[in-house]
N, C-alpha and C. Protein backbone atom coordinates (compact mmCIF):
# COMPACT_ATOMS: atom_id res chain seq x y z
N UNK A 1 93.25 -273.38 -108.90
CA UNK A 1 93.68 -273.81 -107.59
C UNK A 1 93.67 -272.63 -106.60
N UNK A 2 93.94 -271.51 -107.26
CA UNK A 2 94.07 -270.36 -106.03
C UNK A 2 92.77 -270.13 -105.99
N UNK A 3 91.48 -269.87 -106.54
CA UNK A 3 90.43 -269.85 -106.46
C UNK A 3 89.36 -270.55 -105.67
N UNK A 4 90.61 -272.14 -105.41
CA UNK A 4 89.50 -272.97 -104.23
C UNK A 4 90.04 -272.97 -102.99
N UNK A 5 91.53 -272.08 -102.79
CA UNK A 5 92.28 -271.76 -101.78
C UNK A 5 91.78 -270.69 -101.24
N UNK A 6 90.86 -269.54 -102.32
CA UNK A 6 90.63 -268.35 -101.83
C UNK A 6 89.40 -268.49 -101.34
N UNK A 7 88.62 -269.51 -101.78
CA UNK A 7 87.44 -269.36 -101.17
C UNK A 7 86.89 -270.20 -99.72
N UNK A 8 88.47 -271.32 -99.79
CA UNK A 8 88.38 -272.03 -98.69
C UNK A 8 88.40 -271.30 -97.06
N UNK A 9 89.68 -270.37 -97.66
CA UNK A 9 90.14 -269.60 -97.27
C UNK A 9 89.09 -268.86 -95.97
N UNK A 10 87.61 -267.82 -97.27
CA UNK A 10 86.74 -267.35 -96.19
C UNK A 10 85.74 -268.01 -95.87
N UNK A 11 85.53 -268.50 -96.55
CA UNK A 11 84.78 -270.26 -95.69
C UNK A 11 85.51 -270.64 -94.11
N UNK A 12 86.59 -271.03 -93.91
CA UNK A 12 87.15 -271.11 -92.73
C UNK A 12 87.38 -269.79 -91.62
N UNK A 13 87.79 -268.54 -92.48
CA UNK A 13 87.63 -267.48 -91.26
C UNK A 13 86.38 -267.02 -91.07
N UNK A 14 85.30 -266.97 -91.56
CA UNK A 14 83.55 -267.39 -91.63
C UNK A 14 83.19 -268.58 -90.21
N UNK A 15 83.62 -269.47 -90.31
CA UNK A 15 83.25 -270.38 -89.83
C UNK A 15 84.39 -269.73 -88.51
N UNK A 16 85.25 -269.48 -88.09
CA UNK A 16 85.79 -269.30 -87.28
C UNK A 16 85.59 -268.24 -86.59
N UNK A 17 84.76 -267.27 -87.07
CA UNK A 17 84.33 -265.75 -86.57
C UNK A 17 82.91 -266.05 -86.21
N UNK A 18 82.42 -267.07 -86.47
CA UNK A 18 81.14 -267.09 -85.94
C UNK A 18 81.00 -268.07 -84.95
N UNK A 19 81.82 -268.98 -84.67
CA UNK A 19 82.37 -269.88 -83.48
C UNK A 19 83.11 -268.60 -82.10
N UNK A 20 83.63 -267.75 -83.00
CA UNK A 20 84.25 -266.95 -81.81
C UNK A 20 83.17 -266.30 -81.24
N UNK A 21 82.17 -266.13 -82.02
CA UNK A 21 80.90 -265.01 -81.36
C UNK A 21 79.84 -265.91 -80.49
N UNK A 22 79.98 -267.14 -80.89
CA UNK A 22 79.09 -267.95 -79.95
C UNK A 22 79.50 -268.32 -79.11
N UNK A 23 81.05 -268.11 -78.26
CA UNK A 23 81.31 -269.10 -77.50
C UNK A 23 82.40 -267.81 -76.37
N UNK A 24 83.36 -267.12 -76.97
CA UNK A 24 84.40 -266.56 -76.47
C UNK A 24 83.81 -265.11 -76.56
N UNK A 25 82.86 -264.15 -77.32
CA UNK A 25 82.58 -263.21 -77.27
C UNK A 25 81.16 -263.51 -75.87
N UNK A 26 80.16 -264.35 -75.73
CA UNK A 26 79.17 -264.85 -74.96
C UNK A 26 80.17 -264.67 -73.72
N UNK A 27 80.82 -265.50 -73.70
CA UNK A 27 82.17 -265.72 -72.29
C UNK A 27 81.82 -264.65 -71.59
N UNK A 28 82.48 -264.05 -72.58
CA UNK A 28 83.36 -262.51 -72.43
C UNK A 28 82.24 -261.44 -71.37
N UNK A 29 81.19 -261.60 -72.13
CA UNK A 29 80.01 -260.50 -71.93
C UNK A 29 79.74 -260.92 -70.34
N UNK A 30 79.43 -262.39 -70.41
CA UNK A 30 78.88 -263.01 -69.28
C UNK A 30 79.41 -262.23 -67.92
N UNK A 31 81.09 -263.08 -68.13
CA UNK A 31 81.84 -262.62 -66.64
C UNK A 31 81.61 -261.29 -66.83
N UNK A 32 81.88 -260.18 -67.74
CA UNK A 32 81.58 -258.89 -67.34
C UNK A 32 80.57 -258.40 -66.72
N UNK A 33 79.29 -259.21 -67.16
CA UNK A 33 78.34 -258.80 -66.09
C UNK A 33 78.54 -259.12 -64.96
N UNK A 34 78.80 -260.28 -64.41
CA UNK A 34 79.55 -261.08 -63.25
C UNK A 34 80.02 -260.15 -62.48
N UNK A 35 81.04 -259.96 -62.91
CA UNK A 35 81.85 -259.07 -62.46
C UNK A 35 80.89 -257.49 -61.85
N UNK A 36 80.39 -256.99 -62.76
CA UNK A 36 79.70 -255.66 -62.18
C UNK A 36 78.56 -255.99 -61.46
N UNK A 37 78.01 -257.29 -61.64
CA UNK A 37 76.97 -257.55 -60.28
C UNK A 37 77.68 -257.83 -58.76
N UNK A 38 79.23 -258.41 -58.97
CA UNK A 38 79.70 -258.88 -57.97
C UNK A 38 79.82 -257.55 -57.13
N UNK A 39 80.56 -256.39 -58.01
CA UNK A 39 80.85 -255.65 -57.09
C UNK A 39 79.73 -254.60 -56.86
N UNK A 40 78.63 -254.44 -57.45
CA UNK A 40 77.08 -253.71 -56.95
C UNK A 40 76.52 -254.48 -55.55
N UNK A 41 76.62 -255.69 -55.64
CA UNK A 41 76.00 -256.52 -54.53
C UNK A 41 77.20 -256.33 -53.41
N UNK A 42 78.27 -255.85 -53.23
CA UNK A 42 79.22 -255.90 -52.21
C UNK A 42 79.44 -254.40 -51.71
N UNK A 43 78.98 -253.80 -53.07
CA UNK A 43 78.89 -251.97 -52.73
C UNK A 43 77.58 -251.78 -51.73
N UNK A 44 76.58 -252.75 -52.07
CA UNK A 44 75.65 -252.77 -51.68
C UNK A 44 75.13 -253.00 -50.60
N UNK A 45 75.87 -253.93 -49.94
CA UNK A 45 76.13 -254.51 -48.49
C UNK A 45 76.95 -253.58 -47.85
N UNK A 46 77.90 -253.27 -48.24
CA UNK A 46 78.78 -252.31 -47.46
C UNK A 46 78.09 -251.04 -47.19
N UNK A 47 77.26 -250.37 -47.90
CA UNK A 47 76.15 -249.01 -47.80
C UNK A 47 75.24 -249.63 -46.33
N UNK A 48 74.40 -250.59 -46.80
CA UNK A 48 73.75 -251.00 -45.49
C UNK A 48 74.24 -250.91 -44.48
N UNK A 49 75.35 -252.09 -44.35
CA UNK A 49 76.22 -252.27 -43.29
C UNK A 49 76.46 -250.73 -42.40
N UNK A 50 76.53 -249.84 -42.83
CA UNK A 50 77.34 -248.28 -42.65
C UNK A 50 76.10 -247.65 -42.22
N UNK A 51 74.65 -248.12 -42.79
CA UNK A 51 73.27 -247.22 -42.72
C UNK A 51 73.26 -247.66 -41.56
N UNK A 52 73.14 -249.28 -41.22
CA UNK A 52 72.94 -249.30 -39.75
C UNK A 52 73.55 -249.41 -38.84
N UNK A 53 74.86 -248.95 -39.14
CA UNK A 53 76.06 -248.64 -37.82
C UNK A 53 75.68 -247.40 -37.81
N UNK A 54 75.26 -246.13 -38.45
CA UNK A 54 74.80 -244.81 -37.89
C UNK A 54 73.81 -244.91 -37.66
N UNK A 55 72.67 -245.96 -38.25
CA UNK A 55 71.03 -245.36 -36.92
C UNK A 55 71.59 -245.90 -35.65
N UNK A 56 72.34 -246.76 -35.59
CA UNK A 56 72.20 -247.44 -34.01
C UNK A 56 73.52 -246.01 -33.39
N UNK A 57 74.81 -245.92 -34.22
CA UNK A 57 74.79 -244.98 -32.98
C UNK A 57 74.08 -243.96 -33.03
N UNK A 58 73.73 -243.10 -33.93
CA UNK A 58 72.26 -241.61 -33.50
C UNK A 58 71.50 -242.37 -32.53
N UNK A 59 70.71 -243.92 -32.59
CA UNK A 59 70.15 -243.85 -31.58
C UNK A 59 70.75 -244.01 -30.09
N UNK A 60 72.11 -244.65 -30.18
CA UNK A 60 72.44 -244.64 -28.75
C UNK A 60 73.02 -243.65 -28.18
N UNK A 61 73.08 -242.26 -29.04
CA UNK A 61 72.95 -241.18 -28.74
C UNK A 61 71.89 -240.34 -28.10
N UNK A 62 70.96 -240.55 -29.05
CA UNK A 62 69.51 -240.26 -28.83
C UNK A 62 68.98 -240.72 -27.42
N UNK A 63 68.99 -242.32 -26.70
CA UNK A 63 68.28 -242.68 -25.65
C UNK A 63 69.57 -243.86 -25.04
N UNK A 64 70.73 -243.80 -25.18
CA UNK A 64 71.75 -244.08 -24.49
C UNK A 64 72.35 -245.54 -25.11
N UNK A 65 73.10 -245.65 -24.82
CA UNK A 65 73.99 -246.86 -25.41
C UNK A 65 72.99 -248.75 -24.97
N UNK A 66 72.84 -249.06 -23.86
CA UNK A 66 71.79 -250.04 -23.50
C UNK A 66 70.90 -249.91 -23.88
N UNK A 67 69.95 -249.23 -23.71
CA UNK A 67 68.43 -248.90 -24.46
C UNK A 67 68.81 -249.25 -26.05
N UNK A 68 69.56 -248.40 -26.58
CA UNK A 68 69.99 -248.89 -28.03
C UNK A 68 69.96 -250.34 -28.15
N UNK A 69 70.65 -250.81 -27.37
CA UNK A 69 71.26 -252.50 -27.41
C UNK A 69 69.41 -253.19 -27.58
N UNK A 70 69.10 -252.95 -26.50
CA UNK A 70 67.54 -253.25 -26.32
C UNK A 70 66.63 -252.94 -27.15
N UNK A 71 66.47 -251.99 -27.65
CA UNK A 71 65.81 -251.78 -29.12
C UNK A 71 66.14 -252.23 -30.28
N UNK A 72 67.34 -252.10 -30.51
CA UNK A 72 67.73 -253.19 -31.58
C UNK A 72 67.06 -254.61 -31.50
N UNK A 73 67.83 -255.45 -30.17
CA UNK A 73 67.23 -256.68 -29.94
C UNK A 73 66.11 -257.03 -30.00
N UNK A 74 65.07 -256.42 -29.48
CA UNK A 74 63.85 -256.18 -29.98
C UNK A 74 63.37 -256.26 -31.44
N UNK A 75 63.56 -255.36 -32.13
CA UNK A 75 63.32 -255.03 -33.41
C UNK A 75 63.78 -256.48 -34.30
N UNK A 76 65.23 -256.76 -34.16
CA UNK A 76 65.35 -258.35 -34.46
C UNK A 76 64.61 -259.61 -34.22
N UNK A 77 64.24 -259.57 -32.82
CA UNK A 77 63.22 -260.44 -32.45
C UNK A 77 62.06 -260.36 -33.28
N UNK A 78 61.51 -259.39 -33.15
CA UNK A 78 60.24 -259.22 -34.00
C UNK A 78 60.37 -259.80 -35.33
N UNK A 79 61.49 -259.00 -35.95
CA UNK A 79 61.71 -259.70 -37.80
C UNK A 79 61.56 -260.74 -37.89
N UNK A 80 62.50 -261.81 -36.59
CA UNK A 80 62.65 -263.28 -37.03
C UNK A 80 61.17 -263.75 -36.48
N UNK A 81 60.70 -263.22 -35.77
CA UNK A 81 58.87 -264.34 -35.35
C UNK A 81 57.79 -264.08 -36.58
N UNK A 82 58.34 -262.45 -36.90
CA UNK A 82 57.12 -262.59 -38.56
C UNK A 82 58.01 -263.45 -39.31
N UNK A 83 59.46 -263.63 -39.74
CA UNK A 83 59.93 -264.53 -40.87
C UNK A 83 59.45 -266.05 -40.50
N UNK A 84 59.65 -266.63 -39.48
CA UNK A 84 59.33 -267.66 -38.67
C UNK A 84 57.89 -267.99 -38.92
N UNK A 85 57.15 -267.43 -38.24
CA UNK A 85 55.63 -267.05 -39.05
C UNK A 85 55.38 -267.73 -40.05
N UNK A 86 55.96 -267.30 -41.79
CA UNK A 86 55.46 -267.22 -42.85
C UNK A 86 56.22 -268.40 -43.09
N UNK A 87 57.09 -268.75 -42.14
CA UNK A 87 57.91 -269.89 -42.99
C UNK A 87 56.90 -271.38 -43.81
N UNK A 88 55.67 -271.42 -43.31
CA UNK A 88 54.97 -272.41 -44.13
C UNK A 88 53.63 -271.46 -44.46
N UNK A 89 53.40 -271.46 -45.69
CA UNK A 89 51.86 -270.75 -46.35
C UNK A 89 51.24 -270.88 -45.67
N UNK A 90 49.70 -270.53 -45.34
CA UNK A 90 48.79 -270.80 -44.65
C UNK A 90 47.73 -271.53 -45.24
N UNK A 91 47.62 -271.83 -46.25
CA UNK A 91 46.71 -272.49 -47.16
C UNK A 91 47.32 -273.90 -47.40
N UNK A 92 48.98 -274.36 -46.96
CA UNK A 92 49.60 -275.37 -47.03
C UNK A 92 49.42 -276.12 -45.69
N UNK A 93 48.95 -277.60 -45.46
CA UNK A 93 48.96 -277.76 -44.07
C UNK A 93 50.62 -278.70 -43.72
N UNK A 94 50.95 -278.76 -42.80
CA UNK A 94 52.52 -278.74 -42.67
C UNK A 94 52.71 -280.55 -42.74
N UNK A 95 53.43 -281.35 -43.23
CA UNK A 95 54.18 -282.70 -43.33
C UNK A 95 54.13 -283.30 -42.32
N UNK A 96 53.95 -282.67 -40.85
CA UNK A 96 54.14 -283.46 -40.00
C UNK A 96 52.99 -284.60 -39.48
């Protein structure tokens, strides 16, 4: 009897250590990555954010506070008419 107790025994913590590795150790790993992408992608934004609050003021240093304003605006304009642009392939002809 203790022999089918002992073996039941690691039969069940067997079966229970390998349920923990598929399900609660997986978990585990997951959110940790989660977690260190969350805060790379927010470190990440915040660096930008900071890169281009100092070109714009060096430049509105450089050629004055309006002109800055105006070059910026510019430079935005431009981005969004090439994004705008590409928004349908050119080899795709459009739904309408």
């Amino acid at each position: 009897c203790r022999g089918v107790a002992a073996i039941l025994r690691i039969v069940l913590e067997q079966v229970a250590t390998k349920i923990r590795e598929l399900s609660v150790d997986r978990a585990s790993t997951a959110i940790t990555w989660i977690a260190i992408s969350l805060i790379l992608i927010v470190g990440a934004l915040m660096a930008v954010f900071w890169l281009l609050v100092g070109i714009f003021r060096i430049l509105g240093t450089l050629i004055g506070q309006e002109t800055a304003y105006a070059v910026v605006g510019l430079v935005l304009i431009l981005v969004g008419a090439f994004v705008w642009s590409r928004r349908y392939p050119q080899d795709q002809t459009s739904q309408e």
